[in-house]
Protein backbone atom coordinates (compact mmCIF):
# COMPACT_ATOMS: atom_id res chain seq x y z
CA UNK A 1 71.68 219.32 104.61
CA UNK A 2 73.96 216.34 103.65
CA UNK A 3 71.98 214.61 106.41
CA UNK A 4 68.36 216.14 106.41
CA UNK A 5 68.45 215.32 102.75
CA UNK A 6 68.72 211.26 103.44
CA UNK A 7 66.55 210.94 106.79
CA UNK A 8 63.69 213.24 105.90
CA UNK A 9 61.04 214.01 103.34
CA UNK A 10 62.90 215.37 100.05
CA UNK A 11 59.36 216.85 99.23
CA UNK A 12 59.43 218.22 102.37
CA UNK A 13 62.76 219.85 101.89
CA UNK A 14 62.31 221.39 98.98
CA UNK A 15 59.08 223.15 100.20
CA UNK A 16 60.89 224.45 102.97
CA UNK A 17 63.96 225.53 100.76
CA UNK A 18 60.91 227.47 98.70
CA UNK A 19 59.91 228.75 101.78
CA UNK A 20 63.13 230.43 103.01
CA UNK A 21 63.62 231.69 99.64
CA UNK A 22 59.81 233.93 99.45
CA UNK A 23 60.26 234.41 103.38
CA UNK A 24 63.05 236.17 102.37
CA UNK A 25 62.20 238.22 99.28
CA UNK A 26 58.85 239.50 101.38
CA UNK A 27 61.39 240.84 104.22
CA UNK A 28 63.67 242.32 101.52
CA UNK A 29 60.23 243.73 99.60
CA UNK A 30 59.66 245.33 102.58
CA UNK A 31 62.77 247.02 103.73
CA UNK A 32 63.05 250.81 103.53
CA UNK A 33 66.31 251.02 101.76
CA UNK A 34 67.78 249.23 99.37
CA UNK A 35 71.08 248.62 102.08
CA UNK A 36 68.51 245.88 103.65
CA UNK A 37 67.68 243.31 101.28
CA UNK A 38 71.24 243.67 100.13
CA UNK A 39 71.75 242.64 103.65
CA UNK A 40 69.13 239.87 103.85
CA UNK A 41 69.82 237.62 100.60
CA UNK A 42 68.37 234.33 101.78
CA UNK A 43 70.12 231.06 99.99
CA UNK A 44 67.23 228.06 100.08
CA UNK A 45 70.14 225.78 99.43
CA UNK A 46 68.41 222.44 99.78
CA UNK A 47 66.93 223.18 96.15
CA UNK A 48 69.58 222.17 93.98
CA UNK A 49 71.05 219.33 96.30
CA UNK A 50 67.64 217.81 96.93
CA UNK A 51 66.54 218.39 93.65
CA UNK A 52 69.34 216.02 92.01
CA UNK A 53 68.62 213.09 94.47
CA UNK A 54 65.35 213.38 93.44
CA UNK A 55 66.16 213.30 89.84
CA UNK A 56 67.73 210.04 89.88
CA UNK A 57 65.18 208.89 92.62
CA UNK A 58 62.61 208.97 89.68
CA UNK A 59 64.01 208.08 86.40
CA UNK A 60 66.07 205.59 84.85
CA UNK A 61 70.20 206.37 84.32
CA UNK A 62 69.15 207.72 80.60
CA UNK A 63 66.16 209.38 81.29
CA UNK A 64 67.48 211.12 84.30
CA UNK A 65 70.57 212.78 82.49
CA UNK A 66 68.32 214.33 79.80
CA UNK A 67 66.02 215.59 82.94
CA UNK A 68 69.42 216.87 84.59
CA UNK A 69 70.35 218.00 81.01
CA UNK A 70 66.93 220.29 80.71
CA UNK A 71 67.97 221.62 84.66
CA UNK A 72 71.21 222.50 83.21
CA UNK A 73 69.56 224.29 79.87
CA UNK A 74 67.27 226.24 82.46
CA UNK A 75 70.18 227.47 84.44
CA UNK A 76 71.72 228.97 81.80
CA UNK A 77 68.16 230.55 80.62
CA UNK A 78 67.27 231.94 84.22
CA UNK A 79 70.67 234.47 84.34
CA UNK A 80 69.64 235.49 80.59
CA UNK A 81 65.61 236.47 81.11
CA UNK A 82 66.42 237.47 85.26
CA UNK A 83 68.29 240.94 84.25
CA UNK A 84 65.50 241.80 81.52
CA UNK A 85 62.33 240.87 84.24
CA UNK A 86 64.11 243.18 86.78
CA UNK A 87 64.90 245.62 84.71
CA UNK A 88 61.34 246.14 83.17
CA UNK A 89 59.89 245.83 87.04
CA UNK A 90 62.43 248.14 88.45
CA UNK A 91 62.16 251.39 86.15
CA UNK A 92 57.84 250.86 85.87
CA UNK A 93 57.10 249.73 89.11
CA UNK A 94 60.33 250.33 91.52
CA UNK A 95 62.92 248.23 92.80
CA UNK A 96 60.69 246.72 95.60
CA UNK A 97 58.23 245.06 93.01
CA UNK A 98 61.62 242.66 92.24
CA UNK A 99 61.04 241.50 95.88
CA UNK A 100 57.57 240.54 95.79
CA UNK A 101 57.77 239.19 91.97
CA UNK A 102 60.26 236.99 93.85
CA UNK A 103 58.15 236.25 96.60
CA UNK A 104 55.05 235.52 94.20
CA UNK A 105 57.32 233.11 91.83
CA UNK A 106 58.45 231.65 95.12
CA UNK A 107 54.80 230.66 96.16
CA UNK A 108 53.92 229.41 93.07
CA UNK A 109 57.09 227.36 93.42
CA UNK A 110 55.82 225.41 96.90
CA UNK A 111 52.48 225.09 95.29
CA UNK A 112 53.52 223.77 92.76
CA UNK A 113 55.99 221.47 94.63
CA UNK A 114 52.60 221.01 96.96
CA UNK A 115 50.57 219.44 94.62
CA UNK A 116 53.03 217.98 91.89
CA UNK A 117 55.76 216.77 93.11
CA UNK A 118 55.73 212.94 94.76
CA UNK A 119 58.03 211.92 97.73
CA UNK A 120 60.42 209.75 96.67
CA UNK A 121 62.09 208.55 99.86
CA UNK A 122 60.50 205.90 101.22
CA UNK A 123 60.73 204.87 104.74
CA UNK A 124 63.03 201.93 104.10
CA UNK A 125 65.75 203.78 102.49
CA UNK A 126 65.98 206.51 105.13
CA UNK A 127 69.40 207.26 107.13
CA UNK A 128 68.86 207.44 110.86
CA UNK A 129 69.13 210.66 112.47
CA UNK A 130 72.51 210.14 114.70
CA UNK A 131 75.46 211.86 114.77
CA UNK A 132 77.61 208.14 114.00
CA UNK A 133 75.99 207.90 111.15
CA UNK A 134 76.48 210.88 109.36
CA UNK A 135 80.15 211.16 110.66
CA UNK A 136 79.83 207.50 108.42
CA UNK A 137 78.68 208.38 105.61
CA UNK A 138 81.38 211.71 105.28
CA UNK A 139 83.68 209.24 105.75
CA UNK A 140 82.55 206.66 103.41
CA UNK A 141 82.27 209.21 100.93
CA UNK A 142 85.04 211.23 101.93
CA UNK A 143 87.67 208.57 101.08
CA UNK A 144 85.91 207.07 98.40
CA UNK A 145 88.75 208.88 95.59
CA UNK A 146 86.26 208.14 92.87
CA UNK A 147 83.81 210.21 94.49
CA UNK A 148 85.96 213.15 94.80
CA UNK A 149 87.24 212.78 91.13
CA UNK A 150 83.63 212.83 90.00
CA UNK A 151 82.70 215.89 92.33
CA UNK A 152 85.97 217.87 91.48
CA UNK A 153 85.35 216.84 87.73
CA UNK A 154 82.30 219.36 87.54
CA UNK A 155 83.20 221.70 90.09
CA UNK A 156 86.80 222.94 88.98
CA UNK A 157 85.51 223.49 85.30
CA UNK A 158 82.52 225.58 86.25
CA UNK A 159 85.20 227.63 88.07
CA UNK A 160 87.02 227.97 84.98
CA UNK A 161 84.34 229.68 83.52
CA UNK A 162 83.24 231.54 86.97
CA UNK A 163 86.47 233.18 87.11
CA UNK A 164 85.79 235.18 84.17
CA UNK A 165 82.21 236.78 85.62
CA UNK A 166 84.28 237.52 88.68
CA UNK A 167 86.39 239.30 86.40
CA UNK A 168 84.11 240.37 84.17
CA UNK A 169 84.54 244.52 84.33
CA UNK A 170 88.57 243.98 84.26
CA UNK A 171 88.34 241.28 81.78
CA UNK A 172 85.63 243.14 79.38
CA UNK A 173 86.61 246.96 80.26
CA UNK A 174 89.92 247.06 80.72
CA UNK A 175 91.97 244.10 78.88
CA UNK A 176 89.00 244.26 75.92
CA UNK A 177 88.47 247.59 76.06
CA UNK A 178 84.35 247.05 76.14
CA UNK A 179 81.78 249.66 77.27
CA UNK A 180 79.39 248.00 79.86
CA UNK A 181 77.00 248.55 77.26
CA UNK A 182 78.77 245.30 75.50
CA UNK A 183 79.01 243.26 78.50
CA UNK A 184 76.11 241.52 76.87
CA UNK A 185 78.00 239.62 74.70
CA UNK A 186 80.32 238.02 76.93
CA UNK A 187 76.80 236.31 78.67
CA UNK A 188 75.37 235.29 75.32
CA UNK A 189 78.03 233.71 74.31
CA UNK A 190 78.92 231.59 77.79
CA UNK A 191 74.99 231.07 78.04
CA UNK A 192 74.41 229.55 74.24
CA UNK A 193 77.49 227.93 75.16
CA UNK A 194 75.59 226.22 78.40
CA UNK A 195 72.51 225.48 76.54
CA UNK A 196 73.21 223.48 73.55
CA UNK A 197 75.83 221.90 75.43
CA UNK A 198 72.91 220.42 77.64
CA UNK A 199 70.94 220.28 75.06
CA UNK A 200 73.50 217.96 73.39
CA UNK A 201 74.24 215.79 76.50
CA UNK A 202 70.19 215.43 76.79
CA UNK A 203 70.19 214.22 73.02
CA UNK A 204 73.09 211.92 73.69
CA UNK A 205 71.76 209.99 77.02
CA UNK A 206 71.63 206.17 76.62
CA UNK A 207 73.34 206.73 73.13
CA UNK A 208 76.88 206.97 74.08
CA UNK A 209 78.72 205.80 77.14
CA UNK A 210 78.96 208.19 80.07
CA UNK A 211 82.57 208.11 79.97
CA UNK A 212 82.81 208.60 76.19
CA UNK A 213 80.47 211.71 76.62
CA UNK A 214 82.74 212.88 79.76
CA UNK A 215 85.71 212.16 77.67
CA UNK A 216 84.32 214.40 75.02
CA UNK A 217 83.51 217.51 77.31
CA UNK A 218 86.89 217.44 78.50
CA UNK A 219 88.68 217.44 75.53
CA UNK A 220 86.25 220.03 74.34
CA UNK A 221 87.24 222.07 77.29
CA UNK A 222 90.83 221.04 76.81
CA UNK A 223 91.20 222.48 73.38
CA UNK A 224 89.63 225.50 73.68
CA UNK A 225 91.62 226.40 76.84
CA UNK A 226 94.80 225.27 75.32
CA UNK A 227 93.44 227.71 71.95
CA UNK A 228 93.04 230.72 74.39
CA UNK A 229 96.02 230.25 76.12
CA UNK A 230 98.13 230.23 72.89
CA UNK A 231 95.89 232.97 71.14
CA UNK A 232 96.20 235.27 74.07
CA UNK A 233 100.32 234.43 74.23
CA UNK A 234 100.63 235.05 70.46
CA UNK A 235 98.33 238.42 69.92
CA UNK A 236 97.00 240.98 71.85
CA UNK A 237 93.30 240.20 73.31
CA UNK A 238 90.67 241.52 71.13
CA UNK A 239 86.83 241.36 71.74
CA UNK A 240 86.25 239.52 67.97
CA UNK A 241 88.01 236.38 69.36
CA UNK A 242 88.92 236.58 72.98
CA UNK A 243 85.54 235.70 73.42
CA UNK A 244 84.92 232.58 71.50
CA UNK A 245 86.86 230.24 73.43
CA UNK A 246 84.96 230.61 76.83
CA UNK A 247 81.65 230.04 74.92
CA UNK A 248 82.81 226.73 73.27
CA UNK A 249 84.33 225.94 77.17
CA UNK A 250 81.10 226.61 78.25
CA UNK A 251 79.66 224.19 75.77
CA UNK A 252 82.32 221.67 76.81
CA UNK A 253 81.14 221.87 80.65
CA UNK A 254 77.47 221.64 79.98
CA UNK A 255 77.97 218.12 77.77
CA UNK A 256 79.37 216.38 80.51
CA UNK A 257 78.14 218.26 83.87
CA UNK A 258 74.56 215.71 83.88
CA UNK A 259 76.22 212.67 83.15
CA UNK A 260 79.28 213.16 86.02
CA UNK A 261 76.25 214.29 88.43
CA UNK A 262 74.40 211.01 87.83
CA UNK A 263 77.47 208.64 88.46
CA UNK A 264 77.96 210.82 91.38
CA UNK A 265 75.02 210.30 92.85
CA UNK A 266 75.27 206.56 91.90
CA UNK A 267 77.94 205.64 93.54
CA UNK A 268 76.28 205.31 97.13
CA UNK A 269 72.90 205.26 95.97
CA UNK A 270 71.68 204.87 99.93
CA UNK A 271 73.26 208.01 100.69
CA UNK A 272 72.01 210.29 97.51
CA UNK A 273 71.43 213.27 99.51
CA UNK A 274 74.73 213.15 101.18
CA UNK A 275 76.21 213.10 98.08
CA UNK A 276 74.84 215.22 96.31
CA UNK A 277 75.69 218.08 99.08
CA UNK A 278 79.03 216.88 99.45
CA UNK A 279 79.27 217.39 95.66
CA UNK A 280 78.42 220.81 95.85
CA UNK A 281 80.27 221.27 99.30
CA UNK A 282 83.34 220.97 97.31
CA UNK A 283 82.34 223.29 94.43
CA UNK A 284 81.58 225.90 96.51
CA UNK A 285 84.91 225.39 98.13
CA UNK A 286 86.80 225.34 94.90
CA UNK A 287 84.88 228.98 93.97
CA UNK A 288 85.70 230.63 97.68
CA UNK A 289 89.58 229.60 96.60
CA UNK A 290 89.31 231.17 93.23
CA UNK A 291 87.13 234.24 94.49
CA UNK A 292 89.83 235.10 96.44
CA UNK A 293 93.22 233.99 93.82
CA UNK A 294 90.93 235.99 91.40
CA UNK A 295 90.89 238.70 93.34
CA UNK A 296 94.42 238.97 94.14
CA UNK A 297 95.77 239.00 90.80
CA UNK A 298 93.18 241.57 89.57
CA UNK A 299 94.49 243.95 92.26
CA UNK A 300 97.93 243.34 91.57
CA UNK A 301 97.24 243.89 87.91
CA UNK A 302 95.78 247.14 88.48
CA UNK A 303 98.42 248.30 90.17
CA UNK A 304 100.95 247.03 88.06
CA UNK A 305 102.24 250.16 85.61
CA UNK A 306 100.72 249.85 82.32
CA UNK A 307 103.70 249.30 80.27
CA UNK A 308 103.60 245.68 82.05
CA UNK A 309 100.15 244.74 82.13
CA UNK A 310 101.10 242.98 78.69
């Protein structure tokens, strides 16, 4: 993708990312068993990296982080209303109508993509299709330390707060002593958390410096992780204030996420699409490495007698 998204139509690429995505809900919407789709979960992963080039392909520096701002509001909307939508289809209409809701949202995406959506790489700014070039570019980029700063900068924080959904029935059930029926409030609080964050970042573009405004999200996310750190040393985790401090990290992340995506993606401007997957290359590496530290220590603290779990 790093180098389809610089030599090809971006258009193009997201149509076929839509493509993959309702090719595969209509196989899954089809299967016999439920043990199939599980099976067959496509990822159309040249959304999200195409998508950003394309951002800042279009707009200016402070109109594009309050359109990056309104992506990042929407991604913390879609895992709210998603649960509630399959929930409805699945007990009126059966787990299969999920499937082809997906396919039918997925069409309507490439149509609307179709008819809406303007190509914005133009012939002269195209990488060539060879091998030396994109071994290049992953160099260029690859060395370039301010470039990995940038990409770690959103990636290891939105890890922070991953680690907790990974953890989510030992963190919620067993430390907080939730029922699942109060999961809830653990996602309401890390999504209003994502939201106005964005929404704050949006409200701030071309007002503040992007280094003031990253400089604020990380001291955000500084203090609150340095508050449940201390909280959780000094008393024993409770629900009424254990989780606080991840919503307010959350907020923290979401003020600064558009505006370090935008200087990442400015920093080689020729090479935007390359970028922009190497950027979330390296998240996705930093949540594999956590998925599995996470997982370690959760099994060692369930087997760990209960007198020391504290």
């Amino acid at each position: 993708m790093a180098q389809a998204s610089g030599t090809f139509n971006r258009s193009v690429l997201i149509a076929k990312s839509d493509t993959v995505n309702f090719d595969g809900s209509t196989y899954s919407a089809s299967a016999a068993t439920k043990a199939i789709p599980a099976d067959a979960i496509f990822v159309g992963g040249a959304g999200i990296v195409v998508a950003r080039a394309v951002v800042r392909d279009m707009f200016a520096p402070s109109q594009a982080q309050r359109v990056m701002s309104q992506i990042t509001i929407f991604f913390g909307i879609a895992p709210a209303i998603a649960p509630m939508i399959g929930g409805t289809l699945y007990v009126y209409l059966g787990w299969h109508s999920i499937f082809w809701f997906l396919t039918a949202f997925g069409v309507a995406l490439w149509v609307a993509n179709y008819r809406l959506l303007p190509e914005t790489l133009h012939l002269a700014q195209r990488q060539p299709l060879r091998v030396s070039n994109l071994l290049q570019g992953y160099w260029q980029l690859g060395l370039d330390p301010r470039f990995l700063l940038l990409a770690l900068a959103s990636g290891i924080p939105f890890n922070g707060m991953f680690l907790y959904v990974l953890s989510a029935p030992a963190f919620l059930g067993d430390i907080l002593g939730l029922p699942p029926t109060q999961f809830f409030w653990f996602f309401v609080l890390n999504i209003s958390g994502i939201m106005s964050g964005a929404w704050l970042s949006g409200r701030m573009a071309g007002k503040l410096p992007p280094k003031q405004q990253i400089r604020y999200g990380f001291v955000v996310m500084l203090l609150s992780a340095v508050l449940n750190l201390v909280a959780n040393l000094l008393f024993t985790p409770h629900a009424a204030w254990a989780l606080l401090p991840l919503g307010v990290f959350a907020f923290g992340w979401a003020m600064m996420v558009p505006v370090v995506t935008l200087l990442v993606l400015d920093l080689h401007p020729e090479r935007r699409g390359m970028a922009s997957s190497l950027q979330s290359f390296i998240g996705a590496s930093a949540t594999f490495s956590r998925i599995v530290l996470c997982a370690k220590r959760l099994n060692d603290w369930k087997t760990m007698p209960t007198s020391e779990r504290n």
